[in-house]
PDB file of N, CA and C in Angstrom:
ATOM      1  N   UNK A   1      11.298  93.150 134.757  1.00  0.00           N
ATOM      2  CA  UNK A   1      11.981  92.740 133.549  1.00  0.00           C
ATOM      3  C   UNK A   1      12.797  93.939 133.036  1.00  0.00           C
ATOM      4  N   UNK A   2      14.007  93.700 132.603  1.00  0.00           N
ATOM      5  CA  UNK A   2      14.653  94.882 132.183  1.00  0.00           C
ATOM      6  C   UNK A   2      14.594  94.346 130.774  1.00  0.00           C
ATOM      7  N   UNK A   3      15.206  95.906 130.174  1.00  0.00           N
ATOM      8  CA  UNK A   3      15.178  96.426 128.721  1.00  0.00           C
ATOM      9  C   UNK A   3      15.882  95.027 127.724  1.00  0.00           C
ATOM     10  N   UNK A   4      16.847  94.648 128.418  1.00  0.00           N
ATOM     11  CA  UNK A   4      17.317  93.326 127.368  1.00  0.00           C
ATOM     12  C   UNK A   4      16.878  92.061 127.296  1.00  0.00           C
ATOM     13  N   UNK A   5      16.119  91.563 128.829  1.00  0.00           N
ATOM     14  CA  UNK A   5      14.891  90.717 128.774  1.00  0.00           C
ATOM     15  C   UNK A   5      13.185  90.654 127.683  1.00  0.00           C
ATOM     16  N   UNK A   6      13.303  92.098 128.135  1.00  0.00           N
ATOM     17  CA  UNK A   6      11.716  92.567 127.063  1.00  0.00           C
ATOM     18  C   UNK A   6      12.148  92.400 125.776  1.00  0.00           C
ATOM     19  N   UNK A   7      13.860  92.646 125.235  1.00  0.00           N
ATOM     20  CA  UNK A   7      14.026  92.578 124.078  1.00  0.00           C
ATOM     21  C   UNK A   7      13.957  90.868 123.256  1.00  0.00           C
ATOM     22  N   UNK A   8      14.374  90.186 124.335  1.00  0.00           N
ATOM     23  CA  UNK A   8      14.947  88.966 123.840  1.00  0.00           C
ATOM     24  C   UNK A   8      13.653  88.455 123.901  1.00  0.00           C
ATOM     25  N   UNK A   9      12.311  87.818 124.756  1.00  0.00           N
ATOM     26  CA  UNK A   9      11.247  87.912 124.879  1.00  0.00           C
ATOM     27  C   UNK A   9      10.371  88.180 123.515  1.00  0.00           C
ATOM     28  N   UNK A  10      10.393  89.536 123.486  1.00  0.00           N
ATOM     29  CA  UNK A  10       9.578  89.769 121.947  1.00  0.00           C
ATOM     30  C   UNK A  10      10.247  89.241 120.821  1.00  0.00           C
ATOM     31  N   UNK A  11      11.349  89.715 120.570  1.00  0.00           N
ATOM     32  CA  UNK A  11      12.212  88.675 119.438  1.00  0.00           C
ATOM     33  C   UNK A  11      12.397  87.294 119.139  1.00  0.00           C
ATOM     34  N   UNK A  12      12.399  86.724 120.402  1.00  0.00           N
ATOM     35  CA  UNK A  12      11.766  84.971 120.027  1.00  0.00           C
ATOM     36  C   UNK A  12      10.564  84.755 119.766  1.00  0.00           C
ATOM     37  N   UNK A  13      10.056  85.562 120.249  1.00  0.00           N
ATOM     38  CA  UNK A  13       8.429  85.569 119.923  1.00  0.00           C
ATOM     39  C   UNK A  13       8.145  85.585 118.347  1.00  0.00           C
ATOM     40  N   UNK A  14       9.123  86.002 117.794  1.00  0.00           N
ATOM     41  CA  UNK A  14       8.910  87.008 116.325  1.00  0.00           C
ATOM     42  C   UNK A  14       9.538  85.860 115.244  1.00  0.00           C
ATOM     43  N   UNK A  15      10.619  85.190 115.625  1.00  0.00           N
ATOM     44  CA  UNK A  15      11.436  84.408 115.047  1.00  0.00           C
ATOM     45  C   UNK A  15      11.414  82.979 114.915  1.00  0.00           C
ATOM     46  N   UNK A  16      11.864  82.111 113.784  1.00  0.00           N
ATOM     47  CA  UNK A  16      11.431  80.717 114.317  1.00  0.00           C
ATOM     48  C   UNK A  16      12.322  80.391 114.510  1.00  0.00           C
ATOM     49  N   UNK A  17      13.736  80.488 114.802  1.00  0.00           N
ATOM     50  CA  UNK A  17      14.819  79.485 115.812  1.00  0.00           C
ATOM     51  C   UNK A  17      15.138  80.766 116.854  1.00  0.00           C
ATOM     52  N   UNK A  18      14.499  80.547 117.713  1.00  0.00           N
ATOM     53  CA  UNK A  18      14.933  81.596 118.931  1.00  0.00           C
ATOM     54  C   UNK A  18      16.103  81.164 119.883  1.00  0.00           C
ATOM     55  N   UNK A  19      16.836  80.084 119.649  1.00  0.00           N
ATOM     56  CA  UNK A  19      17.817  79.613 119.886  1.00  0.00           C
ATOM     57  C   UNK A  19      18.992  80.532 119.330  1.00  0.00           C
ATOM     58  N   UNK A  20      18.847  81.043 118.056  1.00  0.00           N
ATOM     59  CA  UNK A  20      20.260  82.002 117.311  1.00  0.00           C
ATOM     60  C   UNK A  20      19.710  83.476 117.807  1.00  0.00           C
ATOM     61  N   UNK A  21      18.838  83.480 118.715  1.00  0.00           N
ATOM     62  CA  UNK A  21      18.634  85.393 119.038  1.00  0.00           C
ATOM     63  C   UNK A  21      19.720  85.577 120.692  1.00  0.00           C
ATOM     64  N   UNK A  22      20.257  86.932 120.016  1.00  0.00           N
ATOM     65  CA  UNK A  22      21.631  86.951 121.237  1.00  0.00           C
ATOM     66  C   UNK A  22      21.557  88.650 120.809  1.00  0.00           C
ATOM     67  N   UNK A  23      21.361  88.905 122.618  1.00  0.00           N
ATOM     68  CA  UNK A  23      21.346  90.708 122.740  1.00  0.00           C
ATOM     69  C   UNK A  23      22.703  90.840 123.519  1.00  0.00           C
ATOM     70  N   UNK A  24      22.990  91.879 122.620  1.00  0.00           N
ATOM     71  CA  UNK A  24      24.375  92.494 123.919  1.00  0.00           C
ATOM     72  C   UNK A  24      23.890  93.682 124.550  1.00  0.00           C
ATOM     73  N   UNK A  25      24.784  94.127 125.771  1.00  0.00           N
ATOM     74  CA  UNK A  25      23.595  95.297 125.930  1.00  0.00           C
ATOM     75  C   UNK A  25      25.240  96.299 126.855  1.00  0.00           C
ATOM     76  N   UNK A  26      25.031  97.347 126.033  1.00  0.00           N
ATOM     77  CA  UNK A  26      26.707  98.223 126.664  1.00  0.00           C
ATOM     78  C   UNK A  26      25.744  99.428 126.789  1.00  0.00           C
ATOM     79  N   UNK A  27      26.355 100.155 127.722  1.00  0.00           N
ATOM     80  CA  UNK A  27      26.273 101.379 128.205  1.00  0.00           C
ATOM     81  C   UNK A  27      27.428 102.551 127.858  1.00  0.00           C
ATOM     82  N   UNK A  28      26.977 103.146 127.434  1.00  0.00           N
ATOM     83  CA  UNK A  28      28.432 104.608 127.589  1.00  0.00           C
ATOM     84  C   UNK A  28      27.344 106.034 128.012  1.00  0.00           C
ATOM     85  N   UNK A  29      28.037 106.545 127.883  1.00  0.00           N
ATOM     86  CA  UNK A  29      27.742 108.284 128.285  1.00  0.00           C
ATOM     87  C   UNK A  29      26.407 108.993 127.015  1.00  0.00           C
ATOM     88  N   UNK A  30      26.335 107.955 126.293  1.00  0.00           N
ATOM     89  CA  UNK A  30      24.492 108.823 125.219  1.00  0.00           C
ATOM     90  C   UNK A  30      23.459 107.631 126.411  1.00  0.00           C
ATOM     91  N   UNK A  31      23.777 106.508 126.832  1.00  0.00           N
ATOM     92  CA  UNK A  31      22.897 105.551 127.460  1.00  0.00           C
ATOM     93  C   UNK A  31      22.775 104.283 126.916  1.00  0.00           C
ATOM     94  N   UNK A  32      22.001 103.486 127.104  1.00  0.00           N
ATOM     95  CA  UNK A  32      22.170 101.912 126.967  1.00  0.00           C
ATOM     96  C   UNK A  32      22.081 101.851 125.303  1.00  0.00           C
ATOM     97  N   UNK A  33      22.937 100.845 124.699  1.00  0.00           N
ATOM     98  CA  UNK A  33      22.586 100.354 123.182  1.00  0.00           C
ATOM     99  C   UNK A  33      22.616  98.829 123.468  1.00  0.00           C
ATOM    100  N   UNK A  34      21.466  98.529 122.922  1.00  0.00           N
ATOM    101  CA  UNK A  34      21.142  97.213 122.560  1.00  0.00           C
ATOM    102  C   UNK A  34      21.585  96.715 121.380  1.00  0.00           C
ATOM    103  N   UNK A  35      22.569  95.993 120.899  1.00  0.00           N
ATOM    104  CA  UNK A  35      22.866  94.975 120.065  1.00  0.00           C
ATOM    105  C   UNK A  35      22.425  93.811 119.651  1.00  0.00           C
ATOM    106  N   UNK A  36      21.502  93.597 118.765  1.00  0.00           N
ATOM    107  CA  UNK A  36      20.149  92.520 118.387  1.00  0.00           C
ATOM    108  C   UNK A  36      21.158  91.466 117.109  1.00  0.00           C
ATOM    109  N   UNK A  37      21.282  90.361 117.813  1.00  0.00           N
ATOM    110  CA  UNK A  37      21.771  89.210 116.277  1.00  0.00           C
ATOM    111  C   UNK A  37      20.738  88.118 116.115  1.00  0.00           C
ATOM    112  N   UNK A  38      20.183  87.895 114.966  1.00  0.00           N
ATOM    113  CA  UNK A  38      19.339  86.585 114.740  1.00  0.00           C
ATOM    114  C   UNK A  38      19.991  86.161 113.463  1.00  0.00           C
ATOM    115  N   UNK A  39      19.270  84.504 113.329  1.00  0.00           N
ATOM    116  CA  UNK A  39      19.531  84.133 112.127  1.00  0.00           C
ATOM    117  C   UNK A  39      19.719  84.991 111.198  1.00  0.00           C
ATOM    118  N   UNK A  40      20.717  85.099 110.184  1.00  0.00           N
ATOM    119  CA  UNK A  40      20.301  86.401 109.041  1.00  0.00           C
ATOM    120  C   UNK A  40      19.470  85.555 107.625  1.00  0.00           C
ATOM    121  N   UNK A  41      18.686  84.555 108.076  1.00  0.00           N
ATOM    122  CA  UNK A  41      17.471  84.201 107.367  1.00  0.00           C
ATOM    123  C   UNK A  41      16.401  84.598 107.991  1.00  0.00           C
ATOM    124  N   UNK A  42      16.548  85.347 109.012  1.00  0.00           N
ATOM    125  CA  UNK A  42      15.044  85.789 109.545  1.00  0.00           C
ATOM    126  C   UNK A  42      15.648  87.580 109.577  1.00  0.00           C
ATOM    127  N   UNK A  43      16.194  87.745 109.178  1.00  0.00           N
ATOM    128  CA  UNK A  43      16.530  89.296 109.261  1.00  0.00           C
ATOM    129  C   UNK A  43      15.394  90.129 108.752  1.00  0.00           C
ATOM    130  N   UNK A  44      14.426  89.593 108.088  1.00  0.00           N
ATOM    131  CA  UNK A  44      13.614  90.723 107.220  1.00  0.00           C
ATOM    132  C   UNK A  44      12.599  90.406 108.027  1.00  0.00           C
ATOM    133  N   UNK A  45      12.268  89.521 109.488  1.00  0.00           N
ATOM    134  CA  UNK A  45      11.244  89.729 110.212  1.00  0.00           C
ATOM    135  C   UNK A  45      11.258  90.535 111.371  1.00  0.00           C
ATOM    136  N   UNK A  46      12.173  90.525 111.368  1.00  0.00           N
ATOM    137  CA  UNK A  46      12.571  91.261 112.416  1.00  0.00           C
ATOM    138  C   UNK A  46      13.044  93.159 112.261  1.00  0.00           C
ATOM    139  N   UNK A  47      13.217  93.537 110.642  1.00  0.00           N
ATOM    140  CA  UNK A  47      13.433  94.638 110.588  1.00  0.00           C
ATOM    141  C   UNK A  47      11.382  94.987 109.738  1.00  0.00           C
ATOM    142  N   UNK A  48      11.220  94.173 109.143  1.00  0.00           N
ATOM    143  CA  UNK A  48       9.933  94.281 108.868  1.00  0.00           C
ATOM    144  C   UNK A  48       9.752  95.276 107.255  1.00  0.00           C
ATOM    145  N   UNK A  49       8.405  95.371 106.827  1.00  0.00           N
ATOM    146  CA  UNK A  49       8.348  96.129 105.391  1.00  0.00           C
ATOM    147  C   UNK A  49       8.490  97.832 106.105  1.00  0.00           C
ATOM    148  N   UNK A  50       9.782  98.014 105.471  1.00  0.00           N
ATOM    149  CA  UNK A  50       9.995  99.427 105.742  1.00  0.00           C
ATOM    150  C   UNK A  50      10.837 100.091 106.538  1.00  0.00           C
ATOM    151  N   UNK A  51      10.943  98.905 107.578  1.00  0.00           N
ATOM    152  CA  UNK A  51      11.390  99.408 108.429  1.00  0.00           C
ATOM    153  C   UNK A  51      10.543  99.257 109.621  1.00  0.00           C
ATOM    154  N   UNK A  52       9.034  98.882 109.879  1.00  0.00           N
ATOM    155  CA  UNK A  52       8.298  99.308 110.819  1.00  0.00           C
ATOM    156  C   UNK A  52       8.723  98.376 112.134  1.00  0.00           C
ATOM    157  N   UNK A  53       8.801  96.958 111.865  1.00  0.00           N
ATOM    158  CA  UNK A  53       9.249  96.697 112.965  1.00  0.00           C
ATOM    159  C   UNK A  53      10.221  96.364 113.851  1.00  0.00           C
ATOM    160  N   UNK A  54      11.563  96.777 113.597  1.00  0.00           N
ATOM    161  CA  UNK A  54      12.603  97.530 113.904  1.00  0.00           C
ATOM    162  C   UNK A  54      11.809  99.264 114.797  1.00  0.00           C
ATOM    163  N   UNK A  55      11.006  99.460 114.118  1.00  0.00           N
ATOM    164  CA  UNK A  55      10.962 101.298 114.328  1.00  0.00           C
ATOM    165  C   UNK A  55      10.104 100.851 115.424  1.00  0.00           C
ATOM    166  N   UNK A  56       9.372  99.871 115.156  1.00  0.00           N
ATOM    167  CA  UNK A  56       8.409  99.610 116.801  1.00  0.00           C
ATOM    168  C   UNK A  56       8.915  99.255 118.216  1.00  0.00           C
ATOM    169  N   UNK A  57      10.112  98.039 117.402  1.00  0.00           N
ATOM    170  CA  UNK A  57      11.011  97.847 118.806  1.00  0.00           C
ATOM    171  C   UNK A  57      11.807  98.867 119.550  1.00  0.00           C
ATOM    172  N   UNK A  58      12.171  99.504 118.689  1.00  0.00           N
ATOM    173  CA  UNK A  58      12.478 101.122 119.246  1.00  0.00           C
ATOM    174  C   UNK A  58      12.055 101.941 120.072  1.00  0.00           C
ATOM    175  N   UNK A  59      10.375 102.316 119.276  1.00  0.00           N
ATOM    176  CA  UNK A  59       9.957 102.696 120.105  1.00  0.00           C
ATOM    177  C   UNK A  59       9.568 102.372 121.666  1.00  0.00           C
ATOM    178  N   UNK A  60       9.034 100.933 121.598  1.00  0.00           N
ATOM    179  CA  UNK A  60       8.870 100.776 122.817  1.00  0.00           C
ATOM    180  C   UNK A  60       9.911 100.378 124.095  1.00  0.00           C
ATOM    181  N   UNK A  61      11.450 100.445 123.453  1.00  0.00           N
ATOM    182  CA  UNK A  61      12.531 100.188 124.195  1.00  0.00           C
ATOM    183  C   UNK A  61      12.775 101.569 124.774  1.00  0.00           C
ATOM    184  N   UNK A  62      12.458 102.655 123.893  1.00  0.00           N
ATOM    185  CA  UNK A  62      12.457 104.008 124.630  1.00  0.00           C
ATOM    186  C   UNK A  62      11.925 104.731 125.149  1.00  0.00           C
ATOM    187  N   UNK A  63      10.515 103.781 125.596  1.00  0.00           N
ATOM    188  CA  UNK A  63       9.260 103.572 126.394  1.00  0.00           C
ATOM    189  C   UNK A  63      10.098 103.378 128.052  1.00  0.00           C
ATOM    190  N   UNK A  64      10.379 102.074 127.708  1.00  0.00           N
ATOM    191  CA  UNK A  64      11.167 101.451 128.921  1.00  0.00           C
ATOM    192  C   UNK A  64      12.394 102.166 129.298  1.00  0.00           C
ATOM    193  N   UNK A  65      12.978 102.762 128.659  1.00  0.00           N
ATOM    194  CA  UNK A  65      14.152 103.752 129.188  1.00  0.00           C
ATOM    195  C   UNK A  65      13.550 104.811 129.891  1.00  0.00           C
ATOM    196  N   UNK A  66      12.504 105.697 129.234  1.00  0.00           N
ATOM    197  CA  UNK A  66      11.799 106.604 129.862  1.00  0.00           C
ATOM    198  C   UNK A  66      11.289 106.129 131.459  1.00  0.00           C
ATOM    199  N   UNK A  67      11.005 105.240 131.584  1.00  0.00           N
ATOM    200  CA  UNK A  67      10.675 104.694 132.602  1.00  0.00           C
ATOM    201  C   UNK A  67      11.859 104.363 133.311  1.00  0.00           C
ATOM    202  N   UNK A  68      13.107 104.567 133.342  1.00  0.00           N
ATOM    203  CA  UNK A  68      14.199 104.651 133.988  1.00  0.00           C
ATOM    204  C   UNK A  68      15.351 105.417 134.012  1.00  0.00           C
ATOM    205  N   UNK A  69      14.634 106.296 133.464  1.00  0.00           N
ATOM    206  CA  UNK A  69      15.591 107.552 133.206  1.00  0.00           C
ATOM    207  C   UNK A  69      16.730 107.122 132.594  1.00  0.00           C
ATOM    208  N   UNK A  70      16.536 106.847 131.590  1.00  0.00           N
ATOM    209  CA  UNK A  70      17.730 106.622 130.612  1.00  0.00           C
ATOM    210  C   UNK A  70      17.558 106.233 128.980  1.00  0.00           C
ATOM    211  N   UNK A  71      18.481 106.582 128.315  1.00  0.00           N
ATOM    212  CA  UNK A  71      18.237 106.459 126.738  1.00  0.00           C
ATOM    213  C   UNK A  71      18.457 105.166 126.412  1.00  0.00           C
ATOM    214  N   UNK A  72      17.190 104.436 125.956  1.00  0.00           N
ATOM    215  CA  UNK A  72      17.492 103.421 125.143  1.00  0.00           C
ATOM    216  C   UNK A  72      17.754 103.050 123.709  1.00  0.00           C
ATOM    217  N   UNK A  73      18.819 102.721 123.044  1.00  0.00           N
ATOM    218  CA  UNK A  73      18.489 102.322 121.029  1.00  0.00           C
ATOM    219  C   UNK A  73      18.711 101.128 121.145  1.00  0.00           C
ATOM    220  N   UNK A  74      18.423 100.867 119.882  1.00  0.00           N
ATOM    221  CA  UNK A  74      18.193  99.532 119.676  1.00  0.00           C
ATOM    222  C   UNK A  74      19.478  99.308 117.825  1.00  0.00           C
ATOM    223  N   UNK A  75      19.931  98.067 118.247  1.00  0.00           N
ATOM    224  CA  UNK A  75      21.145  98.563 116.975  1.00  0.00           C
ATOM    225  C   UNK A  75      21.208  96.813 116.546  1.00  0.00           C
ATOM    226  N   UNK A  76      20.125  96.537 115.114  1.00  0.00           N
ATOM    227  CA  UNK A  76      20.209  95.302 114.671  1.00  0.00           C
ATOM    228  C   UNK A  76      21.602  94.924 113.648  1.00  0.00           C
ATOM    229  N   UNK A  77      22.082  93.937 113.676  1.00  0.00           N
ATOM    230  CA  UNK A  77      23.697  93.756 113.624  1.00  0.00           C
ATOM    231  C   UNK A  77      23.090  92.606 112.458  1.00  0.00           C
ATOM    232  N   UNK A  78      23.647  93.573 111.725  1.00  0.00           N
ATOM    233  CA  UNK A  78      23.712  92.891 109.953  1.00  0.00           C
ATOM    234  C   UNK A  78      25.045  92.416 109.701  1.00  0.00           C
ATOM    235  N   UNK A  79      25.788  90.898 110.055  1.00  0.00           N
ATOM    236  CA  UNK A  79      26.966  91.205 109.337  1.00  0.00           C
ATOM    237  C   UNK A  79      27.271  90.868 108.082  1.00  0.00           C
ATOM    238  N   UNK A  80      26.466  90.678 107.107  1.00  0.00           N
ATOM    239  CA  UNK A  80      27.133  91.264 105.590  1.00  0.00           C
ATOM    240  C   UNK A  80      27.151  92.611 105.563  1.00  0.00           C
ATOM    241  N   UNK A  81      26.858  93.464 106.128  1.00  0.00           N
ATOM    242  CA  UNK A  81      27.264  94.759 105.697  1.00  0.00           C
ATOM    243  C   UNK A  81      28.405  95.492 106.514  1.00  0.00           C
ATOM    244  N   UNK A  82      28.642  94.634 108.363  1.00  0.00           N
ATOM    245  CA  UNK A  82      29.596  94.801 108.606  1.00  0.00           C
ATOM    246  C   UNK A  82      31.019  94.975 107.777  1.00  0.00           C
ATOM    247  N   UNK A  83      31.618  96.294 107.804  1.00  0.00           N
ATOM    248  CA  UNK A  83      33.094  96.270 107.053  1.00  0.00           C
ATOM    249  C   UNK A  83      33.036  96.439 105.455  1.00  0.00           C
ATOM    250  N   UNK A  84      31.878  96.941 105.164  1.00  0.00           N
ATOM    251  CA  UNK A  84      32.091  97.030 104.032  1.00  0.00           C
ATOM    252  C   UNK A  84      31.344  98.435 103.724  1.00  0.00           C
ATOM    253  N   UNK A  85      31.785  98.840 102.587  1.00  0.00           N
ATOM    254  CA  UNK A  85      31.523 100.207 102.082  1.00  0.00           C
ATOM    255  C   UNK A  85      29.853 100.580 101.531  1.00  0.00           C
ATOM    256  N   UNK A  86      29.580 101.389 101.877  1.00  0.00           N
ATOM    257  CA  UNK A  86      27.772 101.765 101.596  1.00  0.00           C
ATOM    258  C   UNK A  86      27.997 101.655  99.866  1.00  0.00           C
ATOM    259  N   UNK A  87      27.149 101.440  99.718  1.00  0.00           N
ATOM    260  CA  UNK A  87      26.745 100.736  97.717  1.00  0.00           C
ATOM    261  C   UNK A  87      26.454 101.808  97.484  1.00  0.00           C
ATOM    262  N   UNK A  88      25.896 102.225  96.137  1.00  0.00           N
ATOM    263  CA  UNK A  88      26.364 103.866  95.526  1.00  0.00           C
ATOM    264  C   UNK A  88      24.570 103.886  96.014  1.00  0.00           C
ATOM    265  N   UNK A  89      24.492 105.290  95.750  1.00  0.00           N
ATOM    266  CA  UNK A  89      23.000 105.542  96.033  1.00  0.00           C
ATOM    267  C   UNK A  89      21.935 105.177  94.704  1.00  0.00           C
ATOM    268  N   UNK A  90      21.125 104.589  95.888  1.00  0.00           N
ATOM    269  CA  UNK A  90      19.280 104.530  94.870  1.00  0.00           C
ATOM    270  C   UNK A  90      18.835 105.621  94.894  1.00  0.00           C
ATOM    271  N   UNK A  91      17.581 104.913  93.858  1.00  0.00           N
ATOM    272  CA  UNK A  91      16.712 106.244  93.508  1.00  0.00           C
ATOM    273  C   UNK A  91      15.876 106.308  94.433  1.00  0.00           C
ATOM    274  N   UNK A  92      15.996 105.408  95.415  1.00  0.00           N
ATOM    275  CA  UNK A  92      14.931 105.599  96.762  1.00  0.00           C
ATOM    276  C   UNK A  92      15.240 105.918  97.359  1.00  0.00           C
ATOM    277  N   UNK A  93      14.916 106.872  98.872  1.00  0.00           N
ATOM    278  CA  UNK A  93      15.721 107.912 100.046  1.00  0.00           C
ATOM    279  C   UNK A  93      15.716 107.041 100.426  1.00  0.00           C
ATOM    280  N   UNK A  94      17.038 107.368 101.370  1.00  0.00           N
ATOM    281  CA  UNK A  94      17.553 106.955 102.752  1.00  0.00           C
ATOM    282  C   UNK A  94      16.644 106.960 103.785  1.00  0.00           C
ATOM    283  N   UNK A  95      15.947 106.050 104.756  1.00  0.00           N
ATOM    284  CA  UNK A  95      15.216 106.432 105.753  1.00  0.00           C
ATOM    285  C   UNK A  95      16.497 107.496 106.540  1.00  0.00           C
ATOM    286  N   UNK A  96      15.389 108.255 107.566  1.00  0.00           N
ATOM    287  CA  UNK A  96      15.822 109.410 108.422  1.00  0.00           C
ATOM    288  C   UNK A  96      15.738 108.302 109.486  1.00  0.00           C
ATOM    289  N   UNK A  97      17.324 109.723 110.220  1.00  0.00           N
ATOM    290  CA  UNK A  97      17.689 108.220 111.462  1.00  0.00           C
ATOM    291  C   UNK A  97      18.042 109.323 112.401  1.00  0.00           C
ATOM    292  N   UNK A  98      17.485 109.432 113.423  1.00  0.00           N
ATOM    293  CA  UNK A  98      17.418 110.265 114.415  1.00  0.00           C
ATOM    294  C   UNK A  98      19.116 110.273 114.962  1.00  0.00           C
ATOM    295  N   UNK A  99      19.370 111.514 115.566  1.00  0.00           N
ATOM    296  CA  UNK A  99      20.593 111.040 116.101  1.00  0.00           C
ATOM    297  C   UNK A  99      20.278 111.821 117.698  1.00  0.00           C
ATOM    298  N   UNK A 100      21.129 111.422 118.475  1.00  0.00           N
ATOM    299  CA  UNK A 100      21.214 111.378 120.055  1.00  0.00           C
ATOM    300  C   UNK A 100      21.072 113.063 120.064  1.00  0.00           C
ATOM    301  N   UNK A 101      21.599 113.931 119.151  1.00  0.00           N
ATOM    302  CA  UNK A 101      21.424 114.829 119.547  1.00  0.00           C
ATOM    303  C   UNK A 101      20.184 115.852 119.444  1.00  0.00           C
ATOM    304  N   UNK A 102      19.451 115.291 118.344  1.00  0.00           N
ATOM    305  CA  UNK A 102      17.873 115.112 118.266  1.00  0.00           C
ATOM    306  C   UNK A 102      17.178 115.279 119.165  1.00  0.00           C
ATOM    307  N   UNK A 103      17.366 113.784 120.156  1.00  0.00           N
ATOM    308  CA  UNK A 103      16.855 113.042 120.715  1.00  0.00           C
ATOM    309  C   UNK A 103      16.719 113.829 122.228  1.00  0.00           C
ATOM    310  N   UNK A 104      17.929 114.287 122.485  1.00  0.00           N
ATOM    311  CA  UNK A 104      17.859 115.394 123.791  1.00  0.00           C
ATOM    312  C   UNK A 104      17.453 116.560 123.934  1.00  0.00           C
ATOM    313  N   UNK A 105      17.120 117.192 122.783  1.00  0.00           N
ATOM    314  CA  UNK A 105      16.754 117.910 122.691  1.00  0.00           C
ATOM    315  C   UNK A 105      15.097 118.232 123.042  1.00  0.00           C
ATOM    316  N   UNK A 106      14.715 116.959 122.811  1.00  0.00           N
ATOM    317  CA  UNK A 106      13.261 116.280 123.062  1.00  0.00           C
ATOM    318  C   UNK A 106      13.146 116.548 124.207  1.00  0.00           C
ATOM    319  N   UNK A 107      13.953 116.202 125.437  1.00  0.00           N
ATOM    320  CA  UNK A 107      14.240 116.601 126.875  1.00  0.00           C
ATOM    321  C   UNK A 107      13.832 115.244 127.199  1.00  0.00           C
ATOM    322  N   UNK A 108      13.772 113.738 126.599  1.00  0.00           N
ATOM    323  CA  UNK A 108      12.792 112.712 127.128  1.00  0.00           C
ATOM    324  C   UNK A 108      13.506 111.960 128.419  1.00  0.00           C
TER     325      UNK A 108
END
């Protein structure tokens, strides 16, 4: 099973019309990005309280990259926020968001 099978798999699993779940999956020169769309009435099951399960699918997609020598992310596609400008800041932090160059540094 590859990385966009395991993705689509757990995500219907997670969702109740698994009919609207659609992965794209592109490659460039950091390594594979996964592009995740579901209903955006199930959007908050799929990113979860906090963030965690989004941060789980992650992790274990970069489980499966490790296992093929290659970088996997995972990139859930909100489009109301597509194209539009970040809202002024809360009084709550920003989650921390690793970036690729982080990430190599790791040597994973």
């Amino acid at each position: 099973m590859n990385d966009k099978e395991f993705l689509e798999t757990i995500v219907k699993a997670l969702v109740e019309k698994p009919e609207d779940v659609v992965v794209e999956r592109t490659i460039d020169e950091r390594g594979v990005l996964l592009t995740l769309k579901v209903n955006p009435a199930e959007m908050g099951k799929i990113i979860g309280k906090q963030g965690q399960t989004a941060r789980s699918l992650r992790t274990l997609l970069r489980i499966m990259g490790n296992k093929n020598n290659s970088y996997v992310n995972l990139k859930v596609y909100e489009p109301e926020k597509e194209g539009r400008p970040m809202s002024a800041p809360t009084s709550a932090p920003m989650p921390r968001v690793e970036t690729h160059e982080e990430v190599d540094d790791l040597k994973l």
